[in-house]
C-alpha atoms as a PDB file:
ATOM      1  CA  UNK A   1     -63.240 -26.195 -62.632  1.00  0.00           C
ATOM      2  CA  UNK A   2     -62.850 -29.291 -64.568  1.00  0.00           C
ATOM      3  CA  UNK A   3     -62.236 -32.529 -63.200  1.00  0.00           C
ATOM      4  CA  UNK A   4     -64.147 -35.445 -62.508  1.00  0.00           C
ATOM      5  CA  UNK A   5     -65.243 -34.673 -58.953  1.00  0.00           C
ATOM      6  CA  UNK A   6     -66.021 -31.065 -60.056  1.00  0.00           C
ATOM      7  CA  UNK A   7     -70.021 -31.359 -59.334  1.00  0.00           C
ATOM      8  CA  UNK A   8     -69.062 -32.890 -55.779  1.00  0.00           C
ATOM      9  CA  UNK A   9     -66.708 -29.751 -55.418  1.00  0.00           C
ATOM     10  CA  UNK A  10     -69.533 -26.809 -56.237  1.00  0.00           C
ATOM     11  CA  UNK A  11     -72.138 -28.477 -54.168  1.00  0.00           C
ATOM     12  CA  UNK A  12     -69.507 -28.116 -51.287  1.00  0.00           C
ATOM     13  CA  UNK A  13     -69.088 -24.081 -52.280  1.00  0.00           C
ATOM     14  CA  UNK A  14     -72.870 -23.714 -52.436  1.00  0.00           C
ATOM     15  CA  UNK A  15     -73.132 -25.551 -49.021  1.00  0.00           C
ATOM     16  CA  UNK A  16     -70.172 -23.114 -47.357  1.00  0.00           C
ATOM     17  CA  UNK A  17     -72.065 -19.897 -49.147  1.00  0.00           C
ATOM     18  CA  UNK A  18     -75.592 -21.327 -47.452  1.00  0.00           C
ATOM     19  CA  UNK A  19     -73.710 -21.253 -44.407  1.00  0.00           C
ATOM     20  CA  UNK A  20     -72.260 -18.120 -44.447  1.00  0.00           C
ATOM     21  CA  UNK A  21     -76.185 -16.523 -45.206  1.00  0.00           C
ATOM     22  CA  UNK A  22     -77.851 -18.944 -42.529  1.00  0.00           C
ATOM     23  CA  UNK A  23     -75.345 -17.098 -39.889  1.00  0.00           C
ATOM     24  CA  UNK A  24     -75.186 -13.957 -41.122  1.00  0.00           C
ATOM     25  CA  UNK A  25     -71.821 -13.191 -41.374  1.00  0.00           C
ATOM     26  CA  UNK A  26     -71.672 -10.085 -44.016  1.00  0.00           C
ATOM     27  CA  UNK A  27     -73.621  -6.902 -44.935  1.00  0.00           C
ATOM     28  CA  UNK A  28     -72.934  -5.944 -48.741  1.00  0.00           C
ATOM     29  CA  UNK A  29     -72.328  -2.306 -48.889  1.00  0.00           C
ATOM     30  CA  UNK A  30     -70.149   0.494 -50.492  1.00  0.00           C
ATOM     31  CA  UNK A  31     -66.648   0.852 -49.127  1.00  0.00           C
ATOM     32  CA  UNK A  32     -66.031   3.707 -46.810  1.00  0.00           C
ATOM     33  CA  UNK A  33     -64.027   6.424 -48.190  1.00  0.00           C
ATOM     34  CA  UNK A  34     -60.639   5.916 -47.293  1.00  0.00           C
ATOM     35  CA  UNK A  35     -60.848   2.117 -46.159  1.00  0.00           C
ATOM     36  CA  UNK A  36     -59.378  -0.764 -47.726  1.00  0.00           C
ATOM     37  CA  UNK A  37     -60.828  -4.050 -48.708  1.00  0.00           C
ATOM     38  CA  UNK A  38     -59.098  -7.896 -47.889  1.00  0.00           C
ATOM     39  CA  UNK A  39     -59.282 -10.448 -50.383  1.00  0.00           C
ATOM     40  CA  UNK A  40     -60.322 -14.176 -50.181  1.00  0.00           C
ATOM     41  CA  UNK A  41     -59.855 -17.398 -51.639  1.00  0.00           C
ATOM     42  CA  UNK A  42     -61.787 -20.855 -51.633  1.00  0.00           C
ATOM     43  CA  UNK A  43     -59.947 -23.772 -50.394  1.00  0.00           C
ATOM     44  CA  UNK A  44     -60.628 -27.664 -51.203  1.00  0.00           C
ATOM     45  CA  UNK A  45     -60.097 -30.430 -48.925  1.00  0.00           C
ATOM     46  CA  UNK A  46     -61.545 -34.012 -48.851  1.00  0.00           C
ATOM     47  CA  UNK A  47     -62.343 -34.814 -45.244  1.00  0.00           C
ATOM     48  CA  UNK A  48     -61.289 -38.946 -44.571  1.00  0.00           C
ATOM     49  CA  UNK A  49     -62.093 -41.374 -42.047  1.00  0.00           C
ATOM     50  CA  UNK A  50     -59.817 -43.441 -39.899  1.00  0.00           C
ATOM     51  CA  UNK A  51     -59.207 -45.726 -42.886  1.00  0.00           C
ATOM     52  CA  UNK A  52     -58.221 -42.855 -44.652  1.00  0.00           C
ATOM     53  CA  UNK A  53     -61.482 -43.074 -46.964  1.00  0.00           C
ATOM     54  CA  UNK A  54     -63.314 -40.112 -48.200  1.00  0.00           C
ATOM     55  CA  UNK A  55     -66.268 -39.066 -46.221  1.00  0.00           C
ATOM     56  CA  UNK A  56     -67.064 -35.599 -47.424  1.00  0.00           C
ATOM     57  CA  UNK A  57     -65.707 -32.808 -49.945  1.00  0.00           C
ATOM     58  CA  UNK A  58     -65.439 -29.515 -48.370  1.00  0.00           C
ATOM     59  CA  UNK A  59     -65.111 -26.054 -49.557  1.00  0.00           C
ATOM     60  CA  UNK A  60     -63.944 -23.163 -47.326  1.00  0.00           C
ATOM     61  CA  UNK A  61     -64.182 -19.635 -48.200  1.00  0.00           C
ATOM     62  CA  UNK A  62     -60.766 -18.110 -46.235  1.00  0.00           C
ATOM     63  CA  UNK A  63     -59.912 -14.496 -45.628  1.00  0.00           C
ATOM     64  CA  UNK A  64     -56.867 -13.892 -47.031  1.00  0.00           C
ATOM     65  CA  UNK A  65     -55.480 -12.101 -43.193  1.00  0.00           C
ATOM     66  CA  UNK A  66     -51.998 -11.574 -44.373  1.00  0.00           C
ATOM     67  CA  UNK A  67     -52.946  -8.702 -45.567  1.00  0.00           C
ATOM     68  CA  UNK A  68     -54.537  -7.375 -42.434  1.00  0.00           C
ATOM     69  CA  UNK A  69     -53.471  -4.466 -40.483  1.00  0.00           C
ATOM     70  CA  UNK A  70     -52.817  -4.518 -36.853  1.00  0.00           C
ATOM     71  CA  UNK A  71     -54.215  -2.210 -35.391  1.00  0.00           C
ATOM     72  CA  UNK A  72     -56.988  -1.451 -37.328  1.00  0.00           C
ATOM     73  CA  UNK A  73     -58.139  -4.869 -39.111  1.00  0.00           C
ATOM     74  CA  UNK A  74     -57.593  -6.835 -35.675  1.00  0.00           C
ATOM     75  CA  UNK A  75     -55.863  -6.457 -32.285  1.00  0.00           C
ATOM     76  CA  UNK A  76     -55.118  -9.891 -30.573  1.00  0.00           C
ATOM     77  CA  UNK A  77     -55.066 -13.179 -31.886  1.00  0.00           C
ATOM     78  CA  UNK A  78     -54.233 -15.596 -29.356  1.00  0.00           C
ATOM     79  CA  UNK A  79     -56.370 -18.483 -28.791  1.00  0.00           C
ATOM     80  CA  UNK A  80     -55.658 -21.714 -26.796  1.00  0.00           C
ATOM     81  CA  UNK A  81     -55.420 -25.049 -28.025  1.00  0.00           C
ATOM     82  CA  UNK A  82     -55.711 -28.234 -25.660  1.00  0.00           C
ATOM     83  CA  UNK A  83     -52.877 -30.392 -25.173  1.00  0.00           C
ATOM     84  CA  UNK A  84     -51.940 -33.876 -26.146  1.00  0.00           C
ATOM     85  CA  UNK A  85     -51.416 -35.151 -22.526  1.00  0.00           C
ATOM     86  CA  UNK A  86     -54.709 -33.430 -21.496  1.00  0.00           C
ATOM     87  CA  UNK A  87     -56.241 -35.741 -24.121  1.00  0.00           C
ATOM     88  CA  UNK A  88     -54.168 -38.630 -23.110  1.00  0.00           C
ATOM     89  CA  UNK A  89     -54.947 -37.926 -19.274  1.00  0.00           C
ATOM     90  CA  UNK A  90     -58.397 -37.853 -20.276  1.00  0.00           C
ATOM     91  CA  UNK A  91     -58.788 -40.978 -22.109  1.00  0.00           C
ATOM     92  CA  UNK A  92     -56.863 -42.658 -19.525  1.00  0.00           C
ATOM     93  CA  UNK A  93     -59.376 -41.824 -16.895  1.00  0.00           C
ATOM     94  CA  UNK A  94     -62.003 -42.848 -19.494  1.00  0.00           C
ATOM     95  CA  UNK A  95     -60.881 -46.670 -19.688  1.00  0.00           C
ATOM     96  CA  UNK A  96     -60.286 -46.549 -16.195  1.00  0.00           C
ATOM     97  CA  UNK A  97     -63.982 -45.632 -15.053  1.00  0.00           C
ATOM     98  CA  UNK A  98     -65.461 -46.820 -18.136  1.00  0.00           C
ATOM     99  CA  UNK A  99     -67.011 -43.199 -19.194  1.00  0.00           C
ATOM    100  CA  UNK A 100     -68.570 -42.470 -22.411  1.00  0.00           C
ATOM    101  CA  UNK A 101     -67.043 -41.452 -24.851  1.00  0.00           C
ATOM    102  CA  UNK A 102     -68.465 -39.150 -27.723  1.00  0.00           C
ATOM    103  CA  UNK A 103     -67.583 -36.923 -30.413  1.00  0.00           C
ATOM    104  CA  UNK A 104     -68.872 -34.078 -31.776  1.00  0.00           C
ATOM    105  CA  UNK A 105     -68.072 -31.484 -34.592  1.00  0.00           C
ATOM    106  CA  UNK A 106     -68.865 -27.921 -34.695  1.00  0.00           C
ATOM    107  CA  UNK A 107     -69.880 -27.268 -38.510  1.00  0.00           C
ATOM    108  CA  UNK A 108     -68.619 -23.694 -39.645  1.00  0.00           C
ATOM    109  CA  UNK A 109     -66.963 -23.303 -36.275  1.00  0.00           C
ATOM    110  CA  UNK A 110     -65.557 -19.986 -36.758  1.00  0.00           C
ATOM    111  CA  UNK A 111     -68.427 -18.153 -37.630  1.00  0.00           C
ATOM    112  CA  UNK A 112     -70.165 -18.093 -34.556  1.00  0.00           C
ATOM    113  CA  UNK A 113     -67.568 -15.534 -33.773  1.00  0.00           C
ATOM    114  CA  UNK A 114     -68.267 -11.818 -33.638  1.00  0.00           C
ATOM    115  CA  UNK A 115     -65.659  -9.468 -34.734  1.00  0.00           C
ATOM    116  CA  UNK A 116     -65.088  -6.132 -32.786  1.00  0.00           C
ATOM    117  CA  UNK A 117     -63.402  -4.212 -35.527  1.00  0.00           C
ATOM    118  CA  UNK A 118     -65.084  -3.079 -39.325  1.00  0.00           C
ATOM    119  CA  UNK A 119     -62.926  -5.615 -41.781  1.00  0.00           C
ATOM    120  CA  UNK A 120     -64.142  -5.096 -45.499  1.00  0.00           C
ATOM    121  CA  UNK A 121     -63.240  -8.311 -47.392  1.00  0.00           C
ATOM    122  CA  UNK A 122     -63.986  -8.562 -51.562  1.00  0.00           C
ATOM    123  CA  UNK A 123     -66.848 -10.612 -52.714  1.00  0.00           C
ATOM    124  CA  UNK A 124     -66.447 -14.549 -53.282  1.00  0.00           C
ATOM    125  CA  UNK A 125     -64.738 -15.490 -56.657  1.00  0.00           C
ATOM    126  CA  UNK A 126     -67.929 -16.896 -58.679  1.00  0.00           C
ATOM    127  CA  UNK A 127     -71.010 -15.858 -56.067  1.00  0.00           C
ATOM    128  CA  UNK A 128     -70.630 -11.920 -56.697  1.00  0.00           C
ATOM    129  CA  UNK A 129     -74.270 -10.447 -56.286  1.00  0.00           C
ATOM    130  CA  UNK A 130     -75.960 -10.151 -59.385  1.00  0.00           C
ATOM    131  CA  UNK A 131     -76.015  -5.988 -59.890  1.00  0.00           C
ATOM    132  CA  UNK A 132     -74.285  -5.442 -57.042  1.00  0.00           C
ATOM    133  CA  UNK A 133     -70.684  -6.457 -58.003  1.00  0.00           C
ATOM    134  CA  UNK A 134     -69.615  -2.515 -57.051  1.00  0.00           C
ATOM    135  CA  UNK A 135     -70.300  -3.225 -53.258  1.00  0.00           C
ATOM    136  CA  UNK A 136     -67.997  -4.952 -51.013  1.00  0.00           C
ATOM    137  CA  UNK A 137     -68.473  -7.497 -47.940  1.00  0.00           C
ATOM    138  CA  UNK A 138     -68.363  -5.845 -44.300  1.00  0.00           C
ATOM    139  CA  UNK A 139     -67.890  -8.384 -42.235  1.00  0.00           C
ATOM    140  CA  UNK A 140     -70.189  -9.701 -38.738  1.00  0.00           C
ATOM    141  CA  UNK A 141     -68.446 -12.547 -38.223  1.00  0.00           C
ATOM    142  CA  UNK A 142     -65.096 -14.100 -37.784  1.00  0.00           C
ATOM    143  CA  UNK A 143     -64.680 -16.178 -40.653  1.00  0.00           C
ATOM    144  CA  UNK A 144     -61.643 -18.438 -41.544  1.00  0.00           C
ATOM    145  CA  UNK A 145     -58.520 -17.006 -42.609  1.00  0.00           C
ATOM    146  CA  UNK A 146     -59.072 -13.462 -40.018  1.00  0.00           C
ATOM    147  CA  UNK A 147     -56.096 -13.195 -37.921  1.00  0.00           C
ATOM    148  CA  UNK A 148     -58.416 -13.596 -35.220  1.00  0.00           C
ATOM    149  CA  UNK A 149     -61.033 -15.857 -36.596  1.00  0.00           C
ATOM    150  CA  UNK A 150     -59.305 -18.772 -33.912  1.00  0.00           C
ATOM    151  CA  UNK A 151     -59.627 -16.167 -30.677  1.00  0.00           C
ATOM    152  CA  UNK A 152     -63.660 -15.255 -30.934  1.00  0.00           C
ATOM    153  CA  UNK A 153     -64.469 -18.649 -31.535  1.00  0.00           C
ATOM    154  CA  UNK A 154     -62.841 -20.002 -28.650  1.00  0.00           C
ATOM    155  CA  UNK A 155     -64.272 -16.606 -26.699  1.00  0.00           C
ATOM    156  CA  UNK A 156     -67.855 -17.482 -27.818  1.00  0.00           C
ATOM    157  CA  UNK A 157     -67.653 -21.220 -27.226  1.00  0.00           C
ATOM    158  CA  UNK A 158     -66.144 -20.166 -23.853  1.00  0.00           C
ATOM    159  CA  UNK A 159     -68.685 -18.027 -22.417  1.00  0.00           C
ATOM    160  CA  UNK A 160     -71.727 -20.634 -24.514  1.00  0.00           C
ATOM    161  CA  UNK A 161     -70.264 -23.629 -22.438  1.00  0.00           C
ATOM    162  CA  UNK A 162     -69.773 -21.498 -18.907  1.00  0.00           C
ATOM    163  CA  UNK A 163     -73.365 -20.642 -18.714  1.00  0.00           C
ATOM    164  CA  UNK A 164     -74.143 -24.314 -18.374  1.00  0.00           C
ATOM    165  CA  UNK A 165     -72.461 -24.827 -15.778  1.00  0.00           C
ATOM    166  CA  UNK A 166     -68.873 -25.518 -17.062  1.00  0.00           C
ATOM    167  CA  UNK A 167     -65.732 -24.643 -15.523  1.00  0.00           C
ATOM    168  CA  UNK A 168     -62.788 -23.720 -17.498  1.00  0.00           C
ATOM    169  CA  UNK A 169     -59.804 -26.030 -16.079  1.00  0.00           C
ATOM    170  CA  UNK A 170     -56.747 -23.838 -14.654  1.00  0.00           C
ATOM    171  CA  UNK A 171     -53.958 -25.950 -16.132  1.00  0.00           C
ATOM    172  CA  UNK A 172     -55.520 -26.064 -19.721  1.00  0.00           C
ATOM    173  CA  UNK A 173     -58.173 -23.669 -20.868  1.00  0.00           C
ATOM    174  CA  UNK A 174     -59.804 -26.060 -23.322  1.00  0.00           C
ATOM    175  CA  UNK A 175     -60.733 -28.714 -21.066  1.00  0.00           C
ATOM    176  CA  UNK A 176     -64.027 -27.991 -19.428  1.00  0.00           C
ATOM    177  CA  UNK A 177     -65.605 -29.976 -16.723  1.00  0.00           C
ATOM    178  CA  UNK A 178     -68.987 -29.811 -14.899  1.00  0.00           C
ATOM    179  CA  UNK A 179     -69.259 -32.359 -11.658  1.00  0.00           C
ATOM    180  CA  UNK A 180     -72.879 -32.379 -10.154  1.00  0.00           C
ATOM    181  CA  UNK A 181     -73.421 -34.766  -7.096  1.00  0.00           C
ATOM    182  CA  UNK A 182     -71.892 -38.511  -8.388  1.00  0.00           C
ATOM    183  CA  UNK A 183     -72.442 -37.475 -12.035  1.00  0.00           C
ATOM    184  CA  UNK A 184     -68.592 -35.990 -13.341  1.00  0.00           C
ATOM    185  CA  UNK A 185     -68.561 -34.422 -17.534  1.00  0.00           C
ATOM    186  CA  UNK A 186     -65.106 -33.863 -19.471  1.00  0.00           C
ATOM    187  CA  UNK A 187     -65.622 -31.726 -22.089  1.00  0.00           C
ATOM    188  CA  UNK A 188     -62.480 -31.378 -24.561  1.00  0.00           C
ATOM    189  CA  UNK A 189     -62.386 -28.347 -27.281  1.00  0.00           C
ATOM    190  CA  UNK A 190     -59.819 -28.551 -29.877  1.00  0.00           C
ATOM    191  CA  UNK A 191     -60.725 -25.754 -32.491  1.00  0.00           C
ATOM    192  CA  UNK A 192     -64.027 -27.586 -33.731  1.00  0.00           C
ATOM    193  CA  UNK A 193     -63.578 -31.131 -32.412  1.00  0.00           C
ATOM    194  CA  UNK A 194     -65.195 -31.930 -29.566  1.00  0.00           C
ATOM    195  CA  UNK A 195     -64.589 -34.977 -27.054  1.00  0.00           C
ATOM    196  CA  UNK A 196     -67.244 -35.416 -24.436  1.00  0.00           C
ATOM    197  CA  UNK A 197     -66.636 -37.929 -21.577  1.00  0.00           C
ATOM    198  CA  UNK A 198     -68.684 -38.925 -18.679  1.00  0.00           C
ATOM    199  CA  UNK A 199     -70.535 -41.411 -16.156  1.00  0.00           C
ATOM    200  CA  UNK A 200     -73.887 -40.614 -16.692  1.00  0.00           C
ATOM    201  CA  UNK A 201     -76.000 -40.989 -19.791  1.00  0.00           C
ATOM    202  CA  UNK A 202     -78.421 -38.991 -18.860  1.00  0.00           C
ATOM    203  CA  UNK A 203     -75.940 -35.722 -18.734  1.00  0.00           C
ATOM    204  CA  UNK A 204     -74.205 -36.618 -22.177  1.00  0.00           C
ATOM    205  CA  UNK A 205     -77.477 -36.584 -23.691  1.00  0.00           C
ATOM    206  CA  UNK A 206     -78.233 -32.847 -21.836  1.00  0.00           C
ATOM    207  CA  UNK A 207     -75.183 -31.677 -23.117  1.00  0.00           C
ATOM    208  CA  UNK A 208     -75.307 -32.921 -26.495  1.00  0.00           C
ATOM    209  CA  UNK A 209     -78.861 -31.583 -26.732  1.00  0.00           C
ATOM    210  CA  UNK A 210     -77.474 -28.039 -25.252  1.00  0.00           C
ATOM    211  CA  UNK A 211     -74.504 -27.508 -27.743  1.00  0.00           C
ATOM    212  CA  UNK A 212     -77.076 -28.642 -30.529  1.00  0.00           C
ATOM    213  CA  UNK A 213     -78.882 -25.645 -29.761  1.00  0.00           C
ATOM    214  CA  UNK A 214     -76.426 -23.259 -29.333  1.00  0.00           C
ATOM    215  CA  UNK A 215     -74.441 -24.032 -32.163  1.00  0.00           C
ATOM    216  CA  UNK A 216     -74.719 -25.738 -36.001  1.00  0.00           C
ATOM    217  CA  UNK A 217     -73.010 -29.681 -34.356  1.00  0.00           C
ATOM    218  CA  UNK A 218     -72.858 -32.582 -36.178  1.00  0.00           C
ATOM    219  CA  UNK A 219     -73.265 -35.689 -33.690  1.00  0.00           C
ATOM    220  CA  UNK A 220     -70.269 -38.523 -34.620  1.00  0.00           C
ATOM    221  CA  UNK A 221     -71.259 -40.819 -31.784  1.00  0.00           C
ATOM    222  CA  UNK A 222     -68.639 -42.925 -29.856  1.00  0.00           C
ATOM    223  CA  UNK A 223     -65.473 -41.181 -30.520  1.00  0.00           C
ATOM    224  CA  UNK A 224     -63.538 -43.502 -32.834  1.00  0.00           C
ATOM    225  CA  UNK A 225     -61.458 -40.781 -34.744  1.00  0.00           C
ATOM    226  CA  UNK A 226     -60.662 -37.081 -33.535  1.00  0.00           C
ATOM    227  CA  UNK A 227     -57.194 -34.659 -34.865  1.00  0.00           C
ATOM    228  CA  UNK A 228     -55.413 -37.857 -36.460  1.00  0.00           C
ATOM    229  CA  UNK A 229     -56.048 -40.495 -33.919  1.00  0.00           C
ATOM    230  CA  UNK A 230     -57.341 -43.151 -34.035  1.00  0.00           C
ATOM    231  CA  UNK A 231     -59.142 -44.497 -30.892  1.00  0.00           C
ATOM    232  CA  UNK A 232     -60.239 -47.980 -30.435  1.00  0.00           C
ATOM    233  CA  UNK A 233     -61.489 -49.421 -27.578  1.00  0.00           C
ATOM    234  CA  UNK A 234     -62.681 -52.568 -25.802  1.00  0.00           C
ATOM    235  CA  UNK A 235     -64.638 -52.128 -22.788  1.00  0.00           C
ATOM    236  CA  UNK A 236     -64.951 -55.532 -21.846  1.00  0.00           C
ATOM    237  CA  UNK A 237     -61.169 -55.439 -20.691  1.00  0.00           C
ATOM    238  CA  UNK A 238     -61.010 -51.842 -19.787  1.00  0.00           C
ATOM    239  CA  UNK A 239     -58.678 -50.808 -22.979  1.00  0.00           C
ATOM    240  CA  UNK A 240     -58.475 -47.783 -24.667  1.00  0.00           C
ATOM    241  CA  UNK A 241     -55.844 -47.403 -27.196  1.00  0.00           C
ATOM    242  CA  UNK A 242     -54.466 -44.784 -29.802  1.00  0.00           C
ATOM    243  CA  UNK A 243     -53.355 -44.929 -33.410  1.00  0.00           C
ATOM    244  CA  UNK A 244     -51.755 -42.461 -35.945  1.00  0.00           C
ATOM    245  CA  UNK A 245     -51.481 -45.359 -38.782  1.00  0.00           C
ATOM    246  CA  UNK A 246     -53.629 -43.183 -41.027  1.00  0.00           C
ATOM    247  CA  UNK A 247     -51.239 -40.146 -40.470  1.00  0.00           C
ATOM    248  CA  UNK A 248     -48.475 -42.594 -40.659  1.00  0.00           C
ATOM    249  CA  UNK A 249     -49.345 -43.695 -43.593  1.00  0.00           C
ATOM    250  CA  UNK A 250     -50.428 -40.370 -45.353  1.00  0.00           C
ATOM    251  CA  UNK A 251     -47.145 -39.141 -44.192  1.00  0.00           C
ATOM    252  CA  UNK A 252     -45.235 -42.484 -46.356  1.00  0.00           C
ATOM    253  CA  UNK A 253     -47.385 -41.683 -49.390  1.00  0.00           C
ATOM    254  CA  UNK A 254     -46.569 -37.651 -49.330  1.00  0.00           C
ATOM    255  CA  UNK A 255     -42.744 -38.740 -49.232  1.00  0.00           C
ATOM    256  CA  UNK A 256     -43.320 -41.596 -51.607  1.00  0.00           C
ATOM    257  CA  UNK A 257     -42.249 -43.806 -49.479  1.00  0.00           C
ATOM    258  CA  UNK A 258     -45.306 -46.215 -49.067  1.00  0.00           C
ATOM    259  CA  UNK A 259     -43.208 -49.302 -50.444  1.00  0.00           C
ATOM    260  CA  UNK A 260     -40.789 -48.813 -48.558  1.00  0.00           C
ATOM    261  CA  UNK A 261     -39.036 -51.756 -46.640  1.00  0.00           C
ATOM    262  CA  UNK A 262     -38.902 -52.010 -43.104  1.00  0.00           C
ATOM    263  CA  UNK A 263     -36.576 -52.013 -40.632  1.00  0.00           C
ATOM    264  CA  UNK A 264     -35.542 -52.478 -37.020  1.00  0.00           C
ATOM    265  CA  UNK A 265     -35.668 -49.319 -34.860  1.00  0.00           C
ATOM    266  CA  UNK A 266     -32.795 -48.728 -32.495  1.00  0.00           C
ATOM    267  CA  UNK A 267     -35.325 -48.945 -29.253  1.00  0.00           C
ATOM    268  CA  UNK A 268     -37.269 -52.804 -29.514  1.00  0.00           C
ATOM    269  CA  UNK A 269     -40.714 -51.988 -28.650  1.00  0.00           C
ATOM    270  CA  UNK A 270     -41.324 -52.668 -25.451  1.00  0.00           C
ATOM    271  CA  UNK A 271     -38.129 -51.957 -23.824  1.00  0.00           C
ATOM    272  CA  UNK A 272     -37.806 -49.571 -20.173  1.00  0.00           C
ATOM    273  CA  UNK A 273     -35.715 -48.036 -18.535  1.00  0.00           C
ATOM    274  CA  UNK A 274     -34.947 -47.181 -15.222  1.00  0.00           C
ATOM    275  CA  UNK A 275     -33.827 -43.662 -13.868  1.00  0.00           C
ATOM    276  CA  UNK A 276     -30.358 -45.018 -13.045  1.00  0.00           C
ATOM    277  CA  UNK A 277     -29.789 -45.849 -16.563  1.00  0.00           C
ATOM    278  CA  UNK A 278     -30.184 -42.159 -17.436  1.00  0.00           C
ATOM    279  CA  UNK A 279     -27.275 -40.096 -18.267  1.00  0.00           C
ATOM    280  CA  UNK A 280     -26.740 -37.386 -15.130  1.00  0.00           C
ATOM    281  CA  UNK A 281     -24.627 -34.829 -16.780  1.00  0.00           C
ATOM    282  CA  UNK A 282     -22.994 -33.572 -20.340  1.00  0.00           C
ATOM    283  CA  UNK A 283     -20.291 -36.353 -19.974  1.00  0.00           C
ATOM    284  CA  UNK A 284     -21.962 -39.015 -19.654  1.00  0.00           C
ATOM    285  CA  UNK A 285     -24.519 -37.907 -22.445  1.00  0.00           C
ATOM    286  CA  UNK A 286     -21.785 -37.730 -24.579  1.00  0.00           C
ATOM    287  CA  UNK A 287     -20.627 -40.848 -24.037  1.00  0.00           C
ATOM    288  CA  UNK A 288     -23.701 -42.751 -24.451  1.00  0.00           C
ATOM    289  CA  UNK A 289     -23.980 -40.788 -27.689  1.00  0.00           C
END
């Protein structure tokens, strides 16, 4: 690896392989007769802020699961994600009753899954153990990449959170809430972001201190950027608002169209319209079109 940043880049690959010892998430032994290995792969991504500066270099060691077997390397894979109007919802009832609002991030998320099958996955590229190169990783743990690295997190985090007293809610399974006399706690999961909302101080802080100890979190404090948004707010007039400029703008410069010049959409900002403005049937839509 040679580049300028490349120090800044094995640091991060020594801090992902501390991780994976710290949790356990391989035994090194020989490969069964007659099973096969899986390879993996490290991946590099800078991790920005709302301003779209660089707060951290990470390194993830991935599975490479497309070349599991179904069947015998996993079984299901399906794992919820909340929505965008559950967040919106949320954050509406936020600036409304002037709840706190906090972020935290899981670190490592997916390794705090167990696996239920025997996966065999090659050794790192550049951490092979020194005279044991022959041997191969069996996997504990559901690391990134697995087809169903996604599904036992969320399984683990679910069945963590519900033994504090959280209820899974029945429209969408990754908002949790937890309502104890006056005092009423939003809890929003989305993979390893974490929104936490609620009237009492005194709770956030029980929480916080709870999913500290249960998993590897990193505390972000008022929630101010979470899965491209930007979220400003001014309490003092009971505003909450949300912004994608960063993703906007990332989006521009991946199209290289940053310089571009502006111009009027078709729909002034602003504008509404009422139901009986609405086309009613194919005819009409095609007329308006």
């Amino acid at each position: 690896m040679n580049c300028a940043e490349s120090e800044l880049w094995y640091d991060a690959m020594n801090d992902e392989m501390n991780s994976m010892s710290s949790n356990d998430v391989w035994d090194l032994v020989e490969l069964p007769k007659g099973a096969k290995t899986i390879g993996c792969k490290w991946i590099f991504k800078t991790k920005k802020d709302s301003l779209g500066n660089i707060e951290r270099y990470k390194a993830r060691l991935v599975a490479e699961g497309f070349t599991q077997k179904k069947g015998i390397d996993y079984k299901k894979t399906f794992s919820p994600v909340s929505k965008k109007d559950s967040l919106r919802i949320i954050l509406a009832l936020v600036a409304h009753f002037d709840f706190e609002l906090q972020q935290m991030d899981v670190k490592t998320a997916f390794l705090n899954g167990q696996l239920e099958e025997e996966v065999y996955m090659k050794q790192p590229e550049g951490f092979s153990s020194i005279g044991n190169e022959n041997l191969v990783c069996k996997l504990k743990k559901s690391i990134y990449g697995l087809k169903q690295a996604s599904r036992q997190w969320y399984l683990k985090f679910h069945d963590v959170i519900s033994s504090f007293g959280f209820v899974e809610n029945i429209m969408d399974n990754c908002i949790y809430q937890k309502v104890s006399g006056s005092k009423i706690f939003f809890l929003i999961l989305y993979v390893d972001d974490i929104l936490l909302a609620t009237n009492d101080k005194g709770m956030l802080h029980e929480v916080k201190q709870f999913l500290s100890n249960s998993f590897d979190m990193k505390d972000m404090g008022d929630a101010s950027y979470v899965i491209g948004i930007k979220i400003h707010r001014d309490k003092s007039r009971c505003i909450l608002g949300m912004s994608q400029e960063a993703y906007i703008n990332k989006v521009l410069e991946r199209l290289r169209m940053k310089d571009c010049s502006s111009s009027v959409a078709p729909i002034v900002k602003g504008d509404k319209f009422s139901l009986n403005q609405s086309p009613k049937n194919d005819l009409e839509m095609g007329t308006n079109a």
